[in-house]
C-alpha atoms as a PDB file:
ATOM      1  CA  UNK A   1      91.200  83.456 124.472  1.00  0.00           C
ATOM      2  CA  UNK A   2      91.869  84.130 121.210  1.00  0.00           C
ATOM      3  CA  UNK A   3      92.884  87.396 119.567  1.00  0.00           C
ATOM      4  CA  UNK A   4      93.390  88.763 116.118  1.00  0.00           C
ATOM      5  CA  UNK A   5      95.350  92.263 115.276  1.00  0.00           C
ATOM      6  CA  UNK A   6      97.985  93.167 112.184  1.00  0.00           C
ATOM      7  CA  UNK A   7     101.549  94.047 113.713  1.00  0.00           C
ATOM      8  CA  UNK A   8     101.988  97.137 111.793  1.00  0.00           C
ATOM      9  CA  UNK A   9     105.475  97.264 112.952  1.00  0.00           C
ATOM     10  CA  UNK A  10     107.153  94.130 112.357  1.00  0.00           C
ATOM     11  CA  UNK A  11     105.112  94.504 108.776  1.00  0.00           C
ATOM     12  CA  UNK A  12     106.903  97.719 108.077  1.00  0.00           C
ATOM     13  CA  UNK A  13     109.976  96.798 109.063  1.00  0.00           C
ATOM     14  CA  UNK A  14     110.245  93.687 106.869  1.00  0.00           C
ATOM     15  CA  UNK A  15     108.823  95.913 103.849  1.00  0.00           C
ATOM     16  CA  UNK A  16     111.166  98.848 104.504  1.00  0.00           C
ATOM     17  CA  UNK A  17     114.500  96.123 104.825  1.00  0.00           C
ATOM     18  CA  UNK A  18     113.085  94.458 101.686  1.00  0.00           C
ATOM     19  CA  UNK A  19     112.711  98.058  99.919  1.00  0.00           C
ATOM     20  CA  UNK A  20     115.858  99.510 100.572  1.00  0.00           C
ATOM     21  CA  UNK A  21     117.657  96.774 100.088  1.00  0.00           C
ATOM     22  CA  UNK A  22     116.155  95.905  96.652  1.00  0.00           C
ATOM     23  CA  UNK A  23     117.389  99.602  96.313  1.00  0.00           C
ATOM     24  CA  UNK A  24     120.785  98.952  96.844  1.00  0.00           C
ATOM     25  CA  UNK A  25     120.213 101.465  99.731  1.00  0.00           C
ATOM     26  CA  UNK A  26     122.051 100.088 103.094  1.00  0.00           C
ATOM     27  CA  UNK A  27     119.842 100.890 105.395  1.00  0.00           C
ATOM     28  CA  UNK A  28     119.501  98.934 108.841  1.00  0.00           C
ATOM     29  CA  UNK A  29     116.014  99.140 110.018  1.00  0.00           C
ATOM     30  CA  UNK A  30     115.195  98.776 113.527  1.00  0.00           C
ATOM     31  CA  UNK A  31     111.783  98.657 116.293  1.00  0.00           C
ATOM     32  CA  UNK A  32     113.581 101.388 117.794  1.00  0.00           C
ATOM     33  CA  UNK A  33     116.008 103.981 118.084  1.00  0.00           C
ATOM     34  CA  UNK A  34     119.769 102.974 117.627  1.00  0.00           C
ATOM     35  CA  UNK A  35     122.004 102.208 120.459  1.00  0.00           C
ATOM     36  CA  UNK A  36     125.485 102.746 118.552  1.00  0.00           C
ATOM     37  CA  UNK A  37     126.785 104.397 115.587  1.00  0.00           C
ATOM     38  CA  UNK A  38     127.447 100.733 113.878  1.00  0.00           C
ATOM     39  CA  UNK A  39     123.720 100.851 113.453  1.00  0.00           C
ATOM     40  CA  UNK A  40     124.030 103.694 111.122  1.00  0.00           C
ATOM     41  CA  UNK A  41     122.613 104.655 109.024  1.00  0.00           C
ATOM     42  CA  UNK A  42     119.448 103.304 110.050  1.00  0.00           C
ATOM     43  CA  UNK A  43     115.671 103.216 110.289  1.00  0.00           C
ATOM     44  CA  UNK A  44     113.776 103.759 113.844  1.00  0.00           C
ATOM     45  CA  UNK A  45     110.229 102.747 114.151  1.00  0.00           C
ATOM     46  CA  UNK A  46     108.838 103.996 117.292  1.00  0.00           C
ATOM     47  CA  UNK A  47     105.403 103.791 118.567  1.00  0.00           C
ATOM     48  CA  UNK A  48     103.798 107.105 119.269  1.00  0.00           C
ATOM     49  CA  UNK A  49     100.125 106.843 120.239  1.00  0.00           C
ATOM     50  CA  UNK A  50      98.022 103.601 120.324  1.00  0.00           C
ATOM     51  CA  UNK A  51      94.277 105.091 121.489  1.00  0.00           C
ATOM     52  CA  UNK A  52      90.936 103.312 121.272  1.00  0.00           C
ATOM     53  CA  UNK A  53      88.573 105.192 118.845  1.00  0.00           C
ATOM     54  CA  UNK A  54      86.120 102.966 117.191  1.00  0.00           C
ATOM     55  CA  UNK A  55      84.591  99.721 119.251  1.00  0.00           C
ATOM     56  CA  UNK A  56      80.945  98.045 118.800  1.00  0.00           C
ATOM     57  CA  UNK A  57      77.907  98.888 121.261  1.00  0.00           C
ATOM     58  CA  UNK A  58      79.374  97.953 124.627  1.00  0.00           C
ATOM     59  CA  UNK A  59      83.108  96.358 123.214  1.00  0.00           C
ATOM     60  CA  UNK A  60      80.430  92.863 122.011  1.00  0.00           C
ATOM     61  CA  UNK A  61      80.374  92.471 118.577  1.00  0.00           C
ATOM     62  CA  UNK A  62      78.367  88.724 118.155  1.00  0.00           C
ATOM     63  CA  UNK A  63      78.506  84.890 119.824  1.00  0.00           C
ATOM     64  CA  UNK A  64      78.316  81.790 119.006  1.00  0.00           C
ATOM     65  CA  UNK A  65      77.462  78.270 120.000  1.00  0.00           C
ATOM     66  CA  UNK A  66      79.926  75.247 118.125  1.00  0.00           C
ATOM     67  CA  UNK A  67      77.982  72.091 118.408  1.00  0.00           C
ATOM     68  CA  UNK A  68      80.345  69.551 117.766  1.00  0.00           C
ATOM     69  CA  UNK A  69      82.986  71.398 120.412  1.00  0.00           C
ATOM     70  CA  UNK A  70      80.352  72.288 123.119  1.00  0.00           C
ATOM     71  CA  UNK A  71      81.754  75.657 123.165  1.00  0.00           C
ATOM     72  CA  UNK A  72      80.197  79.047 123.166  1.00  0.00           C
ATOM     73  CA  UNK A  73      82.089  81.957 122.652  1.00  0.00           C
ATOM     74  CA  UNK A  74      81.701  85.914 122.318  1.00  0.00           C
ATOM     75  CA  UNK A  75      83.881  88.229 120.200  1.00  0.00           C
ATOM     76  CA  UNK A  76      84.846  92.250 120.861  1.00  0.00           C
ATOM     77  CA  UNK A  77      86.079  94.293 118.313  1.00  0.00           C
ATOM     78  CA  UNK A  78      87.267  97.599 118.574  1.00  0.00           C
ATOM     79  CA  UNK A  79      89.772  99.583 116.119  1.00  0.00           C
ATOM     80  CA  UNK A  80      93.030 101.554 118.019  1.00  0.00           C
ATOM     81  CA  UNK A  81      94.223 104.510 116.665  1.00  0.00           C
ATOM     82  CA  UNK A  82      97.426 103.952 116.399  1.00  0.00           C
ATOM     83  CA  UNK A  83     100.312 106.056 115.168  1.00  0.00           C
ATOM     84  CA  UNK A  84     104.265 105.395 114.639  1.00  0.00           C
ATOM     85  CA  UNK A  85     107.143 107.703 113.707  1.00  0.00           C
ATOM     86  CA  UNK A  86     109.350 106.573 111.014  1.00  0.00           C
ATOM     87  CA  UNK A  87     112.621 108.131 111.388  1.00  0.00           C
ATOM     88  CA  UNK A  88     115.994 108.180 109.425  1.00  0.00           C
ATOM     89  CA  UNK A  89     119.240 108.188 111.114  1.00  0.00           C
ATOM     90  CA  UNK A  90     122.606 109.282 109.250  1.00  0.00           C
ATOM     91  CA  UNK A  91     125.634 110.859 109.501  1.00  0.00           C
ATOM     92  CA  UNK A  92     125.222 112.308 105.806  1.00  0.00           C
ATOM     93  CA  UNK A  93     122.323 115.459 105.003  1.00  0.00           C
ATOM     94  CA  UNK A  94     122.893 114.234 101.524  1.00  0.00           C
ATOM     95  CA  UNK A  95     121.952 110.362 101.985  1.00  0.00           C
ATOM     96  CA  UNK A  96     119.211 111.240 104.672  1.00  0.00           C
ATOM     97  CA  UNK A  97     117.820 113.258 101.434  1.00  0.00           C
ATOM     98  CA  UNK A  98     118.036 110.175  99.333  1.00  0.00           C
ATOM     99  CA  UNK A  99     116.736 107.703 101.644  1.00  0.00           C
ATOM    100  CA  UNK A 100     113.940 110.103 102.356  1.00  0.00           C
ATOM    101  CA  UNK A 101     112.615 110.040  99.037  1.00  0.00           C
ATOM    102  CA  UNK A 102     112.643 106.434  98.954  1.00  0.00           C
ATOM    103  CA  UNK A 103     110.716 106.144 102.549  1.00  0.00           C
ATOM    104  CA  UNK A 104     107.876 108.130 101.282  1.00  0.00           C
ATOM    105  CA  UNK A 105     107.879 105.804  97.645  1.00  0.00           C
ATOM    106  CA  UNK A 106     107.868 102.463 100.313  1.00  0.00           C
ATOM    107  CA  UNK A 107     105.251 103.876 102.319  1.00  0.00           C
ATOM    108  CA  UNK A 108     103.362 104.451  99.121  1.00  0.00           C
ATOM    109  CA  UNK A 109     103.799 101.323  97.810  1.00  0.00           C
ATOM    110  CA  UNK A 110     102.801  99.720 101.667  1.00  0.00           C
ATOM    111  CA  UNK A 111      99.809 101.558 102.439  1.00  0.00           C
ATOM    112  CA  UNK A 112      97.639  98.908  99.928  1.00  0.00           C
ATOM    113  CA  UNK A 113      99.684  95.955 101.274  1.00  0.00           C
ATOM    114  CA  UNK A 114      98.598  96.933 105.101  1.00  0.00           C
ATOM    115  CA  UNK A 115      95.218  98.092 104.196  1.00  0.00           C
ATOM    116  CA  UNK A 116      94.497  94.365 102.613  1.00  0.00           C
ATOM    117  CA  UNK A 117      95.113  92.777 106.088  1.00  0.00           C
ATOM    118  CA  UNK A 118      92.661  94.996 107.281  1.00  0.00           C
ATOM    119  CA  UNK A 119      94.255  98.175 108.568  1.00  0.00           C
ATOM    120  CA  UNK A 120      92.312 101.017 107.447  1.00  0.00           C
ATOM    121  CA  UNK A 121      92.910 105.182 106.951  1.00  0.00           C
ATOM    122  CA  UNK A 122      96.916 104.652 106.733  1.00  0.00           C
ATOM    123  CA  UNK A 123      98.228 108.491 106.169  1.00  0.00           C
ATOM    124  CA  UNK A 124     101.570 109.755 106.493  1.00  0.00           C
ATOM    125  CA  UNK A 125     102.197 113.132 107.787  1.00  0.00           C
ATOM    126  CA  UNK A 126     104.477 115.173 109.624  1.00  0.00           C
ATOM    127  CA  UNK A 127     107.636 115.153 108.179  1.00  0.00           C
ATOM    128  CA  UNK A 128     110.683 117.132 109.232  1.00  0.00           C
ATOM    129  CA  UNK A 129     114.421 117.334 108.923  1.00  0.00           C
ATOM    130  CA  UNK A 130     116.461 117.596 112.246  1.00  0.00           C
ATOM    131  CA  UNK A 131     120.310 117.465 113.538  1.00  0.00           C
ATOM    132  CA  UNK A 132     122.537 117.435 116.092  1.00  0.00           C
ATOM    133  CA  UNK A 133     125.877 118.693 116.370  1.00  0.00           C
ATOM    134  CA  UNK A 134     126.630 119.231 120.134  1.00  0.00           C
ATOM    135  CA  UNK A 135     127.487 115.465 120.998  1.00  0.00           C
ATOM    136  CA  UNK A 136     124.497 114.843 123.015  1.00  0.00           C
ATOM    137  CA  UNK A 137     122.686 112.379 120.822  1.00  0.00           C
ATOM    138  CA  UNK A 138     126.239 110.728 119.590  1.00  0.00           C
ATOM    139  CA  UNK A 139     130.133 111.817 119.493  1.00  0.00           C
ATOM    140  CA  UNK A 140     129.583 112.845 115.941  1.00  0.00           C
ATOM    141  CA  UNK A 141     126.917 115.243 113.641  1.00  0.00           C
ATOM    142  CA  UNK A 142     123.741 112.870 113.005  1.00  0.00           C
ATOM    143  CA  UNK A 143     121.248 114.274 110.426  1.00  0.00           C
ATOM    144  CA  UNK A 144     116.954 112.762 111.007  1.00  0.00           C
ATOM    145  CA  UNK A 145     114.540 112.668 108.652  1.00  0.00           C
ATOM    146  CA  UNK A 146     110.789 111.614 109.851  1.00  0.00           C
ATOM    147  CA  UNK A 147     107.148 111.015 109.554  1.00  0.00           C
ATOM    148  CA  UNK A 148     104.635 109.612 111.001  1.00  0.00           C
ATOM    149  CA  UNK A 149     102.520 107.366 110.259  1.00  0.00           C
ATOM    150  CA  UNK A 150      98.572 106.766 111.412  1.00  0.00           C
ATOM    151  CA  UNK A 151      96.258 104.528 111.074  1.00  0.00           C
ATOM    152  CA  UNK A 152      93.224 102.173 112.445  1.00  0.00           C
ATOM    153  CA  UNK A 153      94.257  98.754 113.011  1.00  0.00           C
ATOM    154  CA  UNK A 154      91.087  95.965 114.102  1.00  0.00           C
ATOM    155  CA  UNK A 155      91.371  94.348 117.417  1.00  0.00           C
ATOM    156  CA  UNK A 156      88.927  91.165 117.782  1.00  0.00           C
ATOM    157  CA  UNK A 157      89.487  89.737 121.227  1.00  0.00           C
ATOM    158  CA  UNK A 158      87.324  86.033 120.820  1.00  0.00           C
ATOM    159  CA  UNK A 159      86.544  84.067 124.631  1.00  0.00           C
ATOM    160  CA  UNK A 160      85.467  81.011 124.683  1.00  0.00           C
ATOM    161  CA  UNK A 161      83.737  78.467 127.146  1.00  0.00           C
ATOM    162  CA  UNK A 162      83.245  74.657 127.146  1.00  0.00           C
ATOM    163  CA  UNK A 163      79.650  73.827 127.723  1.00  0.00           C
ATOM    164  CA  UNK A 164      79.055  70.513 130.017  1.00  0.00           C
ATOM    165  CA  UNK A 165      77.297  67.906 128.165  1.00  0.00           C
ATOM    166  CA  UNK A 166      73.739  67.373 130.694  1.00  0.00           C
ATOM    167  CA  UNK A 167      73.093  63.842 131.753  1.00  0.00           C
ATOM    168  CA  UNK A 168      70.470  63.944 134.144  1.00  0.00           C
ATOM    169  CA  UNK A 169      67.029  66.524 134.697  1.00  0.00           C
ATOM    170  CA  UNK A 170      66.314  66.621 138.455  1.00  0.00           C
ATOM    171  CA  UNK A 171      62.170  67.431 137.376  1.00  0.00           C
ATOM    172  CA  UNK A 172      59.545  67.775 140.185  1.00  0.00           C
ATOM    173  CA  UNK A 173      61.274  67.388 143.713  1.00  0.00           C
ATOM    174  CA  UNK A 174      63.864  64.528 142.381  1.00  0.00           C
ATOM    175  CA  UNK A 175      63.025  62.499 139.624  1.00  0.00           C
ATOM    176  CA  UNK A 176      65.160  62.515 137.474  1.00  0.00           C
ATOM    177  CA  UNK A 177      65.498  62.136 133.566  1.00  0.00           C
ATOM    178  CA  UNK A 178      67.924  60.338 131.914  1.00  0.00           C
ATOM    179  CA  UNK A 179      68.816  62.316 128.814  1.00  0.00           C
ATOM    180  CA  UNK A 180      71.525  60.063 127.374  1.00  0.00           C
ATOM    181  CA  UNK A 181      71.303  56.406 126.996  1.00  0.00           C
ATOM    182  CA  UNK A 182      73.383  53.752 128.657  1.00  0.00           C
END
C-alpha cells in the first residue's frame, strides 16, 4: 500500500522557523504546545479537526493493470478537512503584537506554497488575543496570540496486487493447455 498526503504541519513549521528567523524574530516553533518556559517565546501548532468531506463515488477513484510488474492496483481519494491552530506564546503583550503581524504576513506568503502541493481552500480565521496571570498555565504572566488555519488536503490511498503469471488451461474435463513454452 501506497499513500500520498501533504504534511501541512511539518510544512508550516519549517516555513514559520525559516520566516521568523529570516526576520531576526526568535521564535521557537513547535508541533505542540510548550512544556517549559525555555521554549519561550514560541510557536504551537496544534491539530484541531481533521474530518472527511470530499471522497469519489464509493472512496474508488480508478485501477490499473502494469504489464511488465503483473500488478493491478486500485486508488481512493478523498480530501480531509482539516484545520490547525497557530498559536503564539510570550511573556511580552508587546512582542506577541509583533510576532503576530508577522504570522499573518508568513501565512500569506504560505498559502500559494501549500496550495502548489495540492492543498486547496487554505483560510485563516479566528484570531484572538488571550492571557494568563493566575499561575495555572506557568509561574509567570504568558500573553497568546492565535488563528486557525483550514484547509482541504488530498488523501490517495493506492493497493496493489501481484497477478500470477498462468501456465496451464485445465479445458474440457482435464486437458490441459500449455500457454508458455518450454
Amino acid at each position: 500500500m501506497d499513500f500520498n498526503t501533504v504534511d501541512v504541519k511539518e510544512k508550516l513549521l519549517q516555513f514559520l522557523k525559516a520566516g521568523f528567523q529570516k526576520a531576526g524574530v526568535r521564535m521557537n516553533v513547535l508541533k505542540s504546545d510548550p512544556q517549559t518556559a525555555a521554549e519561550l517565546p514560541c510557536i504551537g501548532i496544534n491539530r484541531t479537526a481533521d474530518s472527511e468531506t470530499v471522497h469519489s463515488l464509493g472512496d474508488f477513484a480508478g485501477s490499473d493493470f502494469d504489464t511488465d510488474l503483473l500488478e493491478y492496483s486500485e486508488v481512493y481519494s478523498a480530501y480531509y478537512q482539516e484545520s490547525m491552530e497557530v498559536r503564539i506564546w510570550h511573556t511580552n503583550a508587546d512582542e506577541r503584537e509583533r510576532a503576530y503581524r508577522l504570522l499573518k504576513a508568513l501565512l500569506m506568503v504560505f498559502r500559494p506554497v501549500i496550495v502548489e502541493q495540492g492543498v486547496r481552500s487554505f483560510t485563516v480565521e479566528g484570531g484572538k488575543d488571550e492571557s494568563d496571570f493566575t499561575g495555572q498555565v506557568a509561574p509567570f504572566p504568558v500573553y497568546w496570540a492565535s488563528v486557525v488555519i483550514s484547509y482541504l488536503n488530498p488523501l490517495d490511498v493506492q493497493v496493489g496486487e501481484m497477478a500470477e503469471i498462468i501456465t496451464n488451461i485445465f479445458v474440457n474435463g482435464g486437458v490441459v493447455v500449455d500457454t508458455e513454452e518450454p
